[in-house]
C-alpha atoms as a PDB file:
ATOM      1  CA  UNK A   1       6.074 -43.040   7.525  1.00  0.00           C
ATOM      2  CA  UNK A   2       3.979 -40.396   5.332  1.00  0.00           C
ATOM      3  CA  UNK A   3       5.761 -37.435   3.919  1.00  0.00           C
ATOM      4  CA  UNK A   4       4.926 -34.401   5.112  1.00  0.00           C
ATOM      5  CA  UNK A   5       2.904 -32.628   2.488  1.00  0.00           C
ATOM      6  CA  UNK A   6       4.451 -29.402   0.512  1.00  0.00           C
ATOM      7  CA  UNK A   7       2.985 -26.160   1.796  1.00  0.00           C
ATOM      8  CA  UNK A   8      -0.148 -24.513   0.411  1.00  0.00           C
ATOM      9  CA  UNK A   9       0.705 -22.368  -2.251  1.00  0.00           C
ATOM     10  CA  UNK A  10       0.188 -18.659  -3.275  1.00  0.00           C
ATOM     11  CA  UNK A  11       1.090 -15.943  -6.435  1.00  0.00           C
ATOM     12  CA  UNK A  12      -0.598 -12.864  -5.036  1.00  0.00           C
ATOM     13  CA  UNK A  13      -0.350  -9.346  -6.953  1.00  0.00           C
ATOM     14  CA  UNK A  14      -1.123  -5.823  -6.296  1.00  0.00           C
ATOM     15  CA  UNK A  15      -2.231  -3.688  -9.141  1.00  0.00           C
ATOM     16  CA  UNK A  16      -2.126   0.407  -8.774  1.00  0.00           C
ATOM     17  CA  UNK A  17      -0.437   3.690  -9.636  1.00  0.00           C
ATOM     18  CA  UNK A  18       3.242   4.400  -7.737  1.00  0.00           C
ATOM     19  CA  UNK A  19       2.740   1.465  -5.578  1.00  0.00           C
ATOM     20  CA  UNK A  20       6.609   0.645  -4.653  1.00  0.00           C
ATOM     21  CA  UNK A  21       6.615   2.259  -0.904  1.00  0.00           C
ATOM     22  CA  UNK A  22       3.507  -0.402   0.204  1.00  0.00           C
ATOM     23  CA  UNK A  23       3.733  -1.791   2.998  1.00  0.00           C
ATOM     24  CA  UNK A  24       0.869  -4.349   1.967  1.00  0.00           C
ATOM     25  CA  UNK A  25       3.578  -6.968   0.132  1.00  0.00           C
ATOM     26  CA  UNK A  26       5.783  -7.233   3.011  1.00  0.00           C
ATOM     27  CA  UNK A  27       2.831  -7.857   5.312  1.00  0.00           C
ATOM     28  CA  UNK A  28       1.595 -10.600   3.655  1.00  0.00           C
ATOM     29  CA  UNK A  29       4.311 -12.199   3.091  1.00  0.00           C
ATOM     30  CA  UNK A  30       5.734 -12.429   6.901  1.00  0.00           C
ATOM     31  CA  UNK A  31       2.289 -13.464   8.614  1.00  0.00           C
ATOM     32  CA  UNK A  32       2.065 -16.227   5.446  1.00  0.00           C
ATOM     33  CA  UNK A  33       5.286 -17.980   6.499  1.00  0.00           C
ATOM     34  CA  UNK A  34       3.984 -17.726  10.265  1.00  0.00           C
ATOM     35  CA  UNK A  35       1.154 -19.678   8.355  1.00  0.00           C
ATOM     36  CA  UNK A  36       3.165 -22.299   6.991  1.00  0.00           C
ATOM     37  CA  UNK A  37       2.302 -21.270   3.631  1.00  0.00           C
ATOM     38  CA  UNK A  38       4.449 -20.934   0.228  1.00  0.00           C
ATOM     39  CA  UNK A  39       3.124 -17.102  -0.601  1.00  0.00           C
ATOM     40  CA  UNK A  40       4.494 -15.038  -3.121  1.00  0.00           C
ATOM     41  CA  UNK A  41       3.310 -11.186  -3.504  1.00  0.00           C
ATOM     42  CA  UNK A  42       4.613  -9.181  -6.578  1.00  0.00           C
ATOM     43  CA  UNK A  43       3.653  -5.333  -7.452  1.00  0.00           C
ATOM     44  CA  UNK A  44       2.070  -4.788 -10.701  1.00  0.00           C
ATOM     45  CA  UNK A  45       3.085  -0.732 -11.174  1.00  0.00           C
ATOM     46  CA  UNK A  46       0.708   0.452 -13.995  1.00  0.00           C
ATOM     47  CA  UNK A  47       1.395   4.278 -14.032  1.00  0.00           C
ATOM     48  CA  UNK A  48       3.329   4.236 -16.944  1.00  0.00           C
ATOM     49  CA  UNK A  49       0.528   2.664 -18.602  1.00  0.00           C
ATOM     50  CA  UNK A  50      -2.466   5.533 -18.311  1.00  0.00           C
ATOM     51  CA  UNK A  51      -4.529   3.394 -21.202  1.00  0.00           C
ATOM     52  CA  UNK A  52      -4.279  -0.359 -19.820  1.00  0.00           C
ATOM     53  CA  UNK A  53      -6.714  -2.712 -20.246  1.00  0.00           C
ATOM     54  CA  UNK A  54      -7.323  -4.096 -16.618  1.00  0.00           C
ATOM     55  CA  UNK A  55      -9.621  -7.142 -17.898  1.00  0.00           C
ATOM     56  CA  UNK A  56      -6.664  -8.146 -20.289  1.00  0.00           C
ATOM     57  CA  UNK A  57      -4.244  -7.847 -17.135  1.00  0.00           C
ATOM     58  CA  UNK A  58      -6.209  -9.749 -15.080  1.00  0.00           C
ATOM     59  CA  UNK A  59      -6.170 -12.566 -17.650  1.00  0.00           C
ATOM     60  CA  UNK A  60      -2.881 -12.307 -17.888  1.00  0.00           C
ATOM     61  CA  UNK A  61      -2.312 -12.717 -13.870  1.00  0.00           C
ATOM     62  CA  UNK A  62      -4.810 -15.545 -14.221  1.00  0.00           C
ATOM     63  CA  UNK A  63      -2.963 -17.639 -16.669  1.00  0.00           C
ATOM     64  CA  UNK A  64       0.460 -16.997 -14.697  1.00  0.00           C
ATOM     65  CA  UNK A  65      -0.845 -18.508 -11.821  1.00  0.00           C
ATOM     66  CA  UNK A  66      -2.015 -15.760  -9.774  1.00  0.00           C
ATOM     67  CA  UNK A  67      -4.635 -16.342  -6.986  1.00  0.00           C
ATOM     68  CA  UNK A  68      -5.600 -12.854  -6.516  1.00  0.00           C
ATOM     69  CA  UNK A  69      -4.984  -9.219  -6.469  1.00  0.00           C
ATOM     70  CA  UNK A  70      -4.774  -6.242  -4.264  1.00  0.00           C
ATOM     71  CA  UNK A  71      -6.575  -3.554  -6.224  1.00  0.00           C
ATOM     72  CA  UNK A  72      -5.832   0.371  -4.876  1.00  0.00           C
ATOM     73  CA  UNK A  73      -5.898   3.629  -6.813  1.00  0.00           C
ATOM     74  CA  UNK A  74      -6.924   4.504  -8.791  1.00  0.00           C
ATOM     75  CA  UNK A  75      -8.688   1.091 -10.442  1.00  0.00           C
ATOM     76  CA  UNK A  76     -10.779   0.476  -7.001  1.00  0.00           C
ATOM     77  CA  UNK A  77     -13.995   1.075  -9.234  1.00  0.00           C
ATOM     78  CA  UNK A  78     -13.098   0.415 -12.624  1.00  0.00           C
ATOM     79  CA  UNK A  79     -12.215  -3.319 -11.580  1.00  0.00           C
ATOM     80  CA  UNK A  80     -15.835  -3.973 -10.810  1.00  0.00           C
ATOM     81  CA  UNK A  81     -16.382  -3.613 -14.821  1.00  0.00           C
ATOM     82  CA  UNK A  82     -14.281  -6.993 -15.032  1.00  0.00           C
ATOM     83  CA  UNK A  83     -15.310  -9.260 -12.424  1.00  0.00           C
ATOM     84  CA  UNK A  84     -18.626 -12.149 -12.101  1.00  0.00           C
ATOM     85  CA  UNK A  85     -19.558 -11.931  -8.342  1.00  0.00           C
ATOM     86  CA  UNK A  86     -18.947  -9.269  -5.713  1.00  0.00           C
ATOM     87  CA  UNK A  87     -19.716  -9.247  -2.159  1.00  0.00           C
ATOM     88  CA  UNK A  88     -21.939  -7.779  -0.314  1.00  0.00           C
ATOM     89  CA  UNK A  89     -20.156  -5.321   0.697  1.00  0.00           C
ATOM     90  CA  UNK A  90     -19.148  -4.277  -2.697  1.00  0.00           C
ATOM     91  CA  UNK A  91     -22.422  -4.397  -3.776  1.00  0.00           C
ATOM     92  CA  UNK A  92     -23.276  -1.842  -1.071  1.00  0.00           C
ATOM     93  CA  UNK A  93     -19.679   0.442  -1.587  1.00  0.00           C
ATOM     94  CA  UNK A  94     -19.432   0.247  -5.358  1.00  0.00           C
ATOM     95  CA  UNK A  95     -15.554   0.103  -5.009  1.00  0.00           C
ATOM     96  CA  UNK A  96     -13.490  -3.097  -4.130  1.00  0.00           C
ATOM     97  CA  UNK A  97      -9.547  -3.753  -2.718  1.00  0.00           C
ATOM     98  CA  UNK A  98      -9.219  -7.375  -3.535  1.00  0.00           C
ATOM     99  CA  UNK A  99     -10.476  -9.625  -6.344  1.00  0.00           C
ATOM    100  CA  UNK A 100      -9.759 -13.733  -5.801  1.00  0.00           C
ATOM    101  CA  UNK A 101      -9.132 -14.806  -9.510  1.00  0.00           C
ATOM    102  CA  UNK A 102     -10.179 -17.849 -11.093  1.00  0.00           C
ATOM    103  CA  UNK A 103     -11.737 -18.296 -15.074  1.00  0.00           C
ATOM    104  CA  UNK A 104     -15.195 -17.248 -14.995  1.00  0.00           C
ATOM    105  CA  UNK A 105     -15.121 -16.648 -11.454  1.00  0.00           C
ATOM    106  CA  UNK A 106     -13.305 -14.121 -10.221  1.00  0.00           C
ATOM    107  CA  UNK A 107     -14.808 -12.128  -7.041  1.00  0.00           C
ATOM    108  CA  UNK A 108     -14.279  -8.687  -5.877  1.00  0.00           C
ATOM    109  CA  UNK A 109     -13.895  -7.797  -1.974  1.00  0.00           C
ATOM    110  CA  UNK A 110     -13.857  -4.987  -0.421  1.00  0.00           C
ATOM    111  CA  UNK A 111     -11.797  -5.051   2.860  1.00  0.00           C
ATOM    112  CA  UNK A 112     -11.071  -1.710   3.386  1.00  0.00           C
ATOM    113  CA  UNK A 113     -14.391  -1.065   4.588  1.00  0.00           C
ATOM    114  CA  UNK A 114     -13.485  -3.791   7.748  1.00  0.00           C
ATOM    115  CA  UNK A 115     -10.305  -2.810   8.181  1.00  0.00           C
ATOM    116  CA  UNK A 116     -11.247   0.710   8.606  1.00  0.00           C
ATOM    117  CA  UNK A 117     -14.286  -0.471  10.510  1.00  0.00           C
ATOM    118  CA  UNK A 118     -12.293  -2.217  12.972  1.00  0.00           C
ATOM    119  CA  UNK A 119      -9.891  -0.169  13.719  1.00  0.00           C
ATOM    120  CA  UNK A 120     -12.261   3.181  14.113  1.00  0.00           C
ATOM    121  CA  UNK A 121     -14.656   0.951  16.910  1.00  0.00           C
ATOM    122  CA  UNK A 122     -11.748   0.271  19.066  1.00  0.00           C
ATOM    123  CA  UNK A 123     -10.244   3.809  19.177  1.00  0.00           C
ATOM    124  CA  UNK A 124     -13.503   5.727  19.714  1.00  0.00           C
ATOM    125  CA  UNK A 125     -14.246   3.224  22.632  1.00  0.00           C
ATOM    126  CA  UNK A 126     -16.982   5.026  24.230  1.00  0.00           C
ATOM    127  CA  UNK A 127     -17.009   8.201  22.889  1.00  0.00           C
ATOM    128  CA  UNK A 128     -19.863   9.999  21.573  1.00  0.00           C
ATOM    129  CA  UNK A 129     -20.840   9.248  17.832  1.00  0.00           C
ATOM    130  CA  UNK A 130     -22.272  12.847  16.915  1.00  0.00           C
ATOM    131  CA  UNK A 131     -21.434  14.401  13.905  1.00  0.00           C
ATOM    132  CA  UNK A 132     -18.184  13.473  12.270  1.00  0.00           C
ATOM    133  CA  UNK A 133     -16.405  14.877   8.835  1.00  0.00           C
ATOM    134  CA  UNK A 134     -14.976  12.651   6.297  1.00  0.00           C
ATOM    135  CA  UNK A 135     -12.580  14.642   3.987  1.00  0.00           C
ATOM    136  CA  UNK A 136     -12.509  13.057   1.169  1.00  0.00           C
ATOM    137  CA  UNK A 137     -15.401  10.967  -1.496  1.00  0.00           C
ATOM    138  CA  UNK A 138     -13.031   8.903  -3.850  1.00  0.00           C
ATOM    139  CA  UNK A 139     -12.917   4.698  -3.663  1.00  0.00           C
ATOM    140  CA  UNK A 140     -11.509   4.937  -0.403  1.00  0.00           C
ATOM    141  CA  UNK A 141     -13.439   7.235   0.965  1.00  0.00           C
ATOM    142  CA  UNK A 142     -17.015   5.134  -0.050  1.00  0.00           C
ATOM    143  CA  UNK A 143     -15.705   2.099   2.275  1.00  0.00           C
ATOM    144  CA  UNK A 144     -14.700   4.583   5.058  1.00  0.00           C
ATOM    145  CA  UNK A 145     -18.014   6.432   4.678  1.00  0.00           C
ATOM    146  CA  UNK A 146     -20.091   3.398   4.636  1.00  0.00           C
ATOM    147  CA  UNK A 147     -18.136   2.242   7.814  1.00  0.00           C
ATOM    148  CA  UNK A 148     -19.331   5.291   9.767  1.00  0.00           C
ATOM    149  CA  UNK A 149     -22.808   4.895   8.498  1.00  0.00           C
ATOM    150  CA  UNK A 150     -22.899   1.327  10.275  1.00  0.00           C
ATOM    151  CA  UNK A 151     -20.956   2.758  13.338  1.00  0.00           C
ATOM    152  CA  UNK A 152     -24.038   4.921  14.324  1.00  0.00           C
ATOM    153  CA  UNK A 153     -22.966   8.669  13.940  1.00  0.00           C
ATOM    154  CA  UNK A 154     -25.625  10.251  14.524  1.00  0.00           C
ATOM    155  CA  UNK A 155     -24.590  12.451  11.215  1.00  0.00           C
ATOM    156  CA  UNK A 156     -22.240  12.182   8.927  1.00  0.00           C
ATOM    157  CA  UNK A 157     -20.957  15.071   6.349  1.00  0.00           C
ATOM    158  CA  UNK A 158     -18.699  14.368   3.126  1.00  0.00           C
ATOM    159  CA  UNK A 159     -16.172  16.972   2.143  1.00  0.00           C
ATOM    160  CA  UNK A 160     -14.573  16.865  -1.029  1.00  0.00           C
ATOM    161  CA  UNK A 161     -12.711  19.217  -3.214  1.00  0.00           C
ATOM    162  CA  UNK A 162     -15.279  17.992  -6.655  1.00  0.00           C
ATOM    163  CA  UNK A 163     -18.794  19.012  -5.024  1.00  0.00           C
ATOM    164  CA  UNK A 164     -20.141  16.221  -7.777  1.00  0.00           C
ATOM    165  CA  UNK A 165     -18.060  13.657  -6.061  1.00  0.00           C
ATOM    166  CA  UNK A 166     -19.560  14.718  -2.173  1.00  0.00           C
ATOM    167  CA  UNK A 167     -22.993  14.333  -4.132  1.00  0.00           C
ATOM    168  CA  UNK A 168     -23.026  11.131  -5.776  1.00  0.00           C
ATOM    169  CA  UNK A 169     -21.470   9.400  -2.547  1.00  0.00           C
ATOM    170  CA  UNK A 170     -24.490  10.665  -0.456  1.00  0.00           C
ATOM    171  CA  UNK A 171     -26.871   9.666  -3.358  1.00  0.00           C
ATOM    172  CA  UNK A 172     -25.329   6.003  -3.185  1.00  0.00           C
ATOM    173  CA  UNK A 173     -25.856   5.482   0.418  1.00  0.00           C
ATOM    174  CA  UNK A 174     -29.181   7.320   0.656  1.00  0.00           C
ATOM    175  CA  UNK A 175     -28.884   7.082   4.449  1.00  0.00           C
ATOM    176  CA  UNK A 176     -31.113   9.893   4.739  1.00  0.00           C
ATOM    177  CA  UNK A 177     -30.591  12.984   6.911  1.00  0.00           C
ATOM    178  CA  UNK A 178     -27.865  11.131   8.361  1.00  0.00           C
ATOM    179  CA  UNK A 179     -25.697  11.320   5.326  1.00  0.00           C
ATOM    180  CA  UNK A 180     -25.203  15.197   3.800  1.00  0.00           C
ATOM    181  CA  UNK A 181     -22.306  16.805   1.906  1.00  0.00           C
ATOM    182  CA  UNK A 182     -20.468  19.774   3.473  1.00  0.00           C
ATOM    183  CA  UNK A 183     -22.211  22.064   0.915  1.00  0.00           C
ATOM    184  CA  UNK A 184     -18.592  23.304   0.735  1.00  0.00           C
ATOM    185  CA  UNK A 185     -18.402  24.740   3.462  1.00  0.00           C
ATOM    186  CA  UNK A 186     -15.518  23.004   5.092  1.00  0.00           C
ATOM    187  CA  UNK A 187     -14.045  25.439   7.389  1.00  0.00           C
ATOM    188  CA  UNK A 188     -17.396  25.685   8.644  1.00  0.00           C
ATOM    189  CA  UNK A 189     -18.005  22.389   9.573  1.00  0.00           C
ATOM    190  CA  UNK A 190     -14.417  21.866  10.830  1.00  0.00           C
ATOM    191  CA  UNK A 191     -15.267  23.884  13.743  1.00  0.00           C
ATOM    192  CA  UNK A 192     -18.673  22.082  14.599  1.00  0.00           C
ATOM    193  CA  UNK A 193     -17.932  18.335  14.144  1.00  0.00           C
ATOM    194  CA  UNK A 194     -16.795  16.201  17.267  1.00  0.00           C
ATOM    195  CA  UNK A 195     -14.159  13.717  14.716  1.00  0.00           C
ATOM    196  CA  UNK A 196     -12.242  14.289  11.259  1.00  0.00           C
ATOM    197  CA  UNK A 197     -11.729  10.971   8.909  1.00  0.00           C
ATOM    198  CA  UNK A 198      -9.508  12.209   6.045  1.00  0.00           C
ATOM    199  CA  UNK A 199      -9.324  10.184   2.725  1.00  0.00           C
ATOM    200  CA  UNK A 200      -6.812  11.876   0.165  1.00  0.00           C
ATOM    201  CA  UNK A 201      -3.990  11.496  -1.117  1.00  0.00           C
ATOM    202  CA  UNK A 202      -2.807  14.765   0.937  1.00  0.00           C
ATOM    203  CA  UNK A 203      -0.459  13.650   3.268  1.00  0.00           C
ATOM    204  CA  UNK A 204       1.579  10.767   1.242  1.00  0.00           C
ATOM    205  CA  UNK A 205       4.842  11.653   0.501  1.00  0.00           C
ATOM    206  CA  UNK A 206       4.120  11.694  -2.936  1.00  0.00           C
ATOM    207  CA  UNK A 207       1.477  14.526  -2.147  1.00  0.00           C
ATOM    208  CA  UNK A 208       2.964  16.084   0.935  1.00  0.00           C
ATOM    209  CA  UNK A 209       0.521  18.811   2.899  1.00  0.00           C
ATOM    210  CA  UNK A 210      -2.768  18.734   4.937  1.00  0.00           C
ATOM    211  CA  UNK A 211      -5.835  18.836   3.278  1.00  0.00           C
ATOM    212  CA  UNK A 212      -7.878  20.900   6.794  1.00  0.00           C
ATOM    213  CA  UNK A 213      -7.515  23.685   9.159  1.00  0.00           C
ATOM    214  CA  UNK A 214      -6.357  21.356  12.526  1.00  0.00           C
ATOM    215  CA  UNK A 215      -6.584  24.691  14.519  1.00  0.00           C
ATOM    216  CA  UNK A 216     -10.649  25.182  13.314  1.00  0.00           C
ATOM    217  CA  UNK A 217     -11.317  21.684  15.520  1.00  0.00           C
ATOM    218  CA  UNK A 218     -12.747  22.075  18.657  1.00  0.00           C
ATOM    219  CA  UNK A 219     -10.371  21.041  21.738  1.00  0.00           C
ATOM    220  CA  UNK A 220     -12.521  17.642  22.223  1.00  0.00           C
ATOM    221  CA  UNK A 221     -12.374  16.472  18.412  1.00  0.00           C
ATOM    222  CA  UNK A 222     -10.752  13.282  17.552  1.00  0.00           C
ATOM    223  CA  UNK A 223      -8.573  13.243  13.920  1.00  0.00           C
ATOM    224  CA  UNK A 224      -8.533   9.436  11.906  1.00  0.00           C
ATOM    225  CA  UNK A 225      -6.099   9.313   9.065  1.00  0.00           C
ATOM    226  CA  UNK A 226      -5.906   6.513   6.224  1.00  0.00           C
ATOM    227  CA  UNK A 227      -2.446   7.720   4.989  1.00  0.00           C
ATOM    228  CA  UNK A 228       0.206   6.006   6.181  1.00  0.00           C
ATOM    229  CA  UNK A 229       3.431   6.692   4.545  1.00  0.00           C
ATOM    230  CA  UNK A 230       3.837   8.091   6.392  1.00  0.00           C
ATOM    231  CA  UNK A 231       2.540   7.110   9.205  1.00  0.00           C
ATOM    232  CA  UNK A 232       3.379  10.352  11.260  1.00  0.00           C
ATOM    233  CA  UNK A 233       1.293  12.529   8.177  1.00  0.00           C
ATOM    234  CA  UNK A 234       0.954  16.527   8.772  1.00  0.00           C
ATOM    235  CA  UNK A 235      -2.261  16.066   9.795  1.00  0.00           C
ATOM    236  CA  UNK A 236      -1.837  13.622  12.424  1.00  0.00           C
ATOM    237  CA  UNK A 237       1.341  15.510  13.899  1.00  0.00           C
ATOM    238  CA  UNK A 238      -0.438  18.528  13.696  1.00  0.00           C
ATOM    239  CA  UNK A 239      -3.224  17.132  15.327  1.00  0.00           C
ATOM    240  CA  UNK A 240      -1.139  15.528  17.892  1.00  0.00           C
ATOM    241  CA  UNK A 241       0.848  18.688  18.618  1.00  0.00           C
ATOM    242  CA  UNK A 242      -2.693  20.020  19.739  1.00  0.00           C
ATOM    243  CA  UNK A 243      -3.560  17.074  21.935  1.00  0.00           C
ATOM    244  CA  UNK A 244      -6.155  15.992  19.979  1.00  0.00           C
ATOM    245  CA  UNK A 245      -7.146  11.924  19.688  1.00  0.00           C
ATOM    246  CA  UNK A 246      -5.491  10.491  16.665  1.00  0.00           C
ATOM    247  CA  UNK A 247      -5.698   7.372  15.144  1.00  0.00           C
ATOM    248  CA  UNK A 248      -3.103   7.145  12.164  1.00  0.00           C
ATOM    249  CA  UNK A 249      -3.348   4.905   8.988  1.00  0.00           C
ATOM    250  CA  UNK A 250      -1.834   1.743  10.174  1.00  0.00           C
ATOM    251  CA  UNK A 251      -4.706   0.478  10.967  1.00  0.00           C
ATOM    252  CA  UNK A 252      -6.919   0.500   8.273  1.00  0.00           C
ATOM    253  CA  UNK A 253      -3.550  -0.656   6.437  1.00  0.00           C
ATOM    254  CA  UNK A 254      -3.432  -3.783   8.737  1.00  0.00           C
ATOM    255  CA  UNK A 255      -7.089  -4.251   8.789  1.00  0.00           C
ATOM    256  CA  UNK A 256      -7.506  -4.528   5.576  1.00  0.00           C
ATOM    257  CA  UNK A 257      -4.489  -6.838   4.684  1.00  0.00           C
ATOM    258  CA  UNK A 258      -5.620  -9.495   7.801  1.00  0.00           C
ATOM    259  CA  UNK A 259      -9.067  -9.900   5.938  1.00  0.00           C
ATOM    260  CA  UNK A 260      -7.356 -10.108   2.644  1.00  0.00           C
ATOM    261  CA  UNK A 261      -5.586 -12.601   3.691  1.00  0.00           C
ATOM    262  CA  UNK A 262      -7.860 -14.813   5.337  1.00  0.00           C
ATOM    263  CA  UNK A 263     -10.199 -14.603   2.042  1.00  0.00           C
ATOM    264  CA  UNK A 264      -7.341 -15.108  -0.209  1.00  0.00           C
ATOM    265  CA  UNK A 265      -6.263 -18.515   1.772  1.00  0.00           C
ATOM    266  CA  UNK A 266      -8.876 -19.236   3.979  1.00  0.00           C
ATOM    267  CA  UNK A 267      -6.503 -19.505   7.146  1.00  0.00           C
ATOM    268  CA  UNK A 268      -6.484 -17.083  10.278  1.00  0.00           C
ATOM    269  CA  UNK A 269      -3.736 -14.510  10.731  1.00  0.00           C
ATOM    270  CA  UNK A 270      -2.727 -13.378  13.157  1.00  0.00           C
ATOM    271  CA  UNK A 271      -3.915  -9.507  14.111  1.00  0.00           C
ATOM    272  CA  UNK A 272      -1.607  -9.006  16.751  1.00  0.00           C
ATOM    273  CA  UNK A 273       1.219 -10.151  15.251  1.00  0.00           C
ATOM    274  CA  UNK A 274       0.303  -8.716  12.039  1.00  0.00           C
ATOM    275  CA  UNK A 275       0.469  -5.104  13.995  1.00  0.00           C
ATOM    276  CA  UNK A 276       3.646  -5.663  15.474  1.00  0.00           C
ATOM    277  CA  UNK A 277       5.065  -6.192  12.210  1.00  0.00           C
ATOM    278  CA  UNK A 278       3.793  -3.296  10.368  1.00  0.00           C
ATOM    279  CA  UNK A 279       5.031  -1.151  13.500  1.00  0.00           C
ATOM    280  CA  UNK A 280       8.428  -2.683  12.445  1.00  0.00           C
ATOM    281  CA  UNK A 281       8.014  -1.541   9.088  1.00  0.00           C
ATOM    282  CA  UNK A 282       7.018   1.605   9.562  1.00  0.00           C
ATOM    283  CA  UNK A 283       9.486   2.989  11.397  1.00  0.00           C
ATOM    284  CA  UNK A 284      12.054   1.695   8.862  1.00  0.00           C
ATOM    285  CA  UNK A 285      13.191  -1.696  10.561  1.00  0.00           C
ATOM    286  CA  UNK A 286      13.627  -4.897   9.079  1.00  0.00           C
ATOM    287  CA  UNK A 287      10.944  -6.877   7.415  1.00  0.00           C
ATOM    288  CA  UNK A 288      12.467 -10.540   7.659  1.00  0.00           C
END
C-alpha cells in the first residue's frame, strides 16, 4: 500500500505599512487547510523602514522559501519596478496586490481589480449604471476605477484630495468622456451622482473619519466602501443610517484573497466559505 503523499506546500508573505489588524493572513490560512494544503502566511511590517529596498526584500523572501507576496500600501506601484512579467491586468492598472516569486521570474497580479469587480456586479444587480463617484486615485483606487470602466457606467468621475493624482488616473485609462476628474468640485458632484466608491484610507481605524458629505447624496444613491476595519466605517453607518444601499469592504477583501489564492496554488477556494469566515473575523470571533 502507497503512502499517502505530504501536502502541497506554501511560505506566503504580505509586505506593507501597519499591516498587523489584516484580515488577509487569517483568510488564507483557514480556506488552505480546507484545501489540504501545508500554507504558511507571515506579515512583513516595513513602516519602520521608510528607505527599504523592496527588490533586496524580495530576494530575501525568495531565498527563504517564499512562494509569493501580498503587496498593499503603500508599495502597490513601486513593486512593479522589481518584477519580469505582469498580467494583463497590471499592465492595464499600473499597480499590483500579489507577486508569485521565483528567480528571474517573478509575476505581479493584480486581484483587487476582480475582487472589487465581483463583488460591485452582484450588489448593483440591476440597477442603473449612470454616473458614479470614486473618492479616491491612489493604487487602490486605479483597480477600483478600472473595474467601473469595464462595468459600463455610463460616466465615471475621480475625486481626490491631490488634483494631479485625479489627472494622471484619467490620463492612464483614456476612456474618453467616460472617464473625467471631479474638477474639485466634490460637493458638487456628491449631489448629482447615482453611487459613491470611496478609496482612502479615511475610515480605518488608524485614520478614523469620512472623507464625503453622506447627507449631499440623493435619496436613491448607493455608497461602496473598500475599508474594512472596520467593517461598519463612518461612511457606511452613516450611509446606512440614511437608508441608502451599502456595500462595505469585505468584499473586495474576500475577492481579492480567493483569486490570490487560486494563482498562488493553483487550487479552487472556496467563495462561500471563504465569506463566512471573514464574517467570523470581522465581528471579532474566532479564526480556527
Amino acid at each position: 500500500m502507497s503512502a499517502t503523499p505530504p501536502p502541497a506546500s506554501f511560505r506566503v508573505g504580505l509586505i506593507g505599512h501597519g499591516i498587523g489588524p489584516s484580515l488577509t493572513p487569517a483568510m488564507h490560512i483557514r480556506e488552505a487547510a480546507r484545501l489540504g494544503l501545508d500554507y504558511h502566511y507571515e506579515t512583513i511590517d516595513l513602516i519602520d523602514q521608510p528607505h527599504v529596498d523592496l527588490g533586496t526584500e524580495l530576494a530575501r523572501l525568495e531565498a527563504a522559501g517564499f512562494a509569493a507576496v501580498n503587496v498593499t500600501h503603500p508599495f502597490k506601484q513601486q513593486v512593479l519596478e522589481h518584477v519580469h512579467h505582469t498580467s494583463d491586468a497590471v499592465g492595464r492598472i499600473g499597480a499590483a496586490n500579489l507577486v508569485l516569486l521565483g528567480p528571474g521570474a517573478r509575476v505581479a497580479h493584480n486581484t483587487d481589480y476582480s475582487g472589487f469587480r465581483s463583488g460591485l456586479e452582484r450588489f448593483l444587480g440591476e440597477r442603473p449604471r449612470a454616473t458614479v463617484l470614486q473618492v479616491g486615485a491612489g493604487g487602490a483606487g486605479l483597480a477600483t476605477a478600472c473595474a467601473l470602466i469595464d462595468l459600463g457606467f455610463a460616466e465615471v468621475v475621480i475625486h481626490d484630495r491631490q488634483q494631479t493624482a485625479s489627472e494622471r488616473l484619467v490620463a492612464r485609462f483614456g476612456a474618453g468622456d467616460r472617464l473625467k476628474t471631479s474638477g474639485g468640485d466634490l460637493d458638487g458632484w456628491l449631489r448629482r451622482v447615482s453611487g459613491i466608491v470611496h478609496v482612502t484610507p479615511v475610515g480605518m481605524r488608524e485614520h478614523p473619519g469620512i472623507a464625503l458629505d453622506v447627507d449631499s447624496l440623493k435619496a436613491q444613491a448607493w455608497v461602496a466602501e473598500v475599508v474594512y476595519r472596520p467593517l461598519e466605517t463612518e461612511l457606511v453607518r452613516r450611509a446606512r443610517g440614511r437608508g441608502l444601499a451599502t456595500l462595505d469592504g469585505g468584499a473586495m477583501a474576500v475577492g481579492q484573497a480567493v483569486e490570490s489564492i487560486r494563482l498562488i496554488t493553483g487550487r479552487e477556494p472556496d467563495a462561500a466559505r471563504m465569506h463566512a469566515h471573514f464574517d467570523q473575523l470581522a465581528a471579532g470571533g474566532s479564526a480556527a
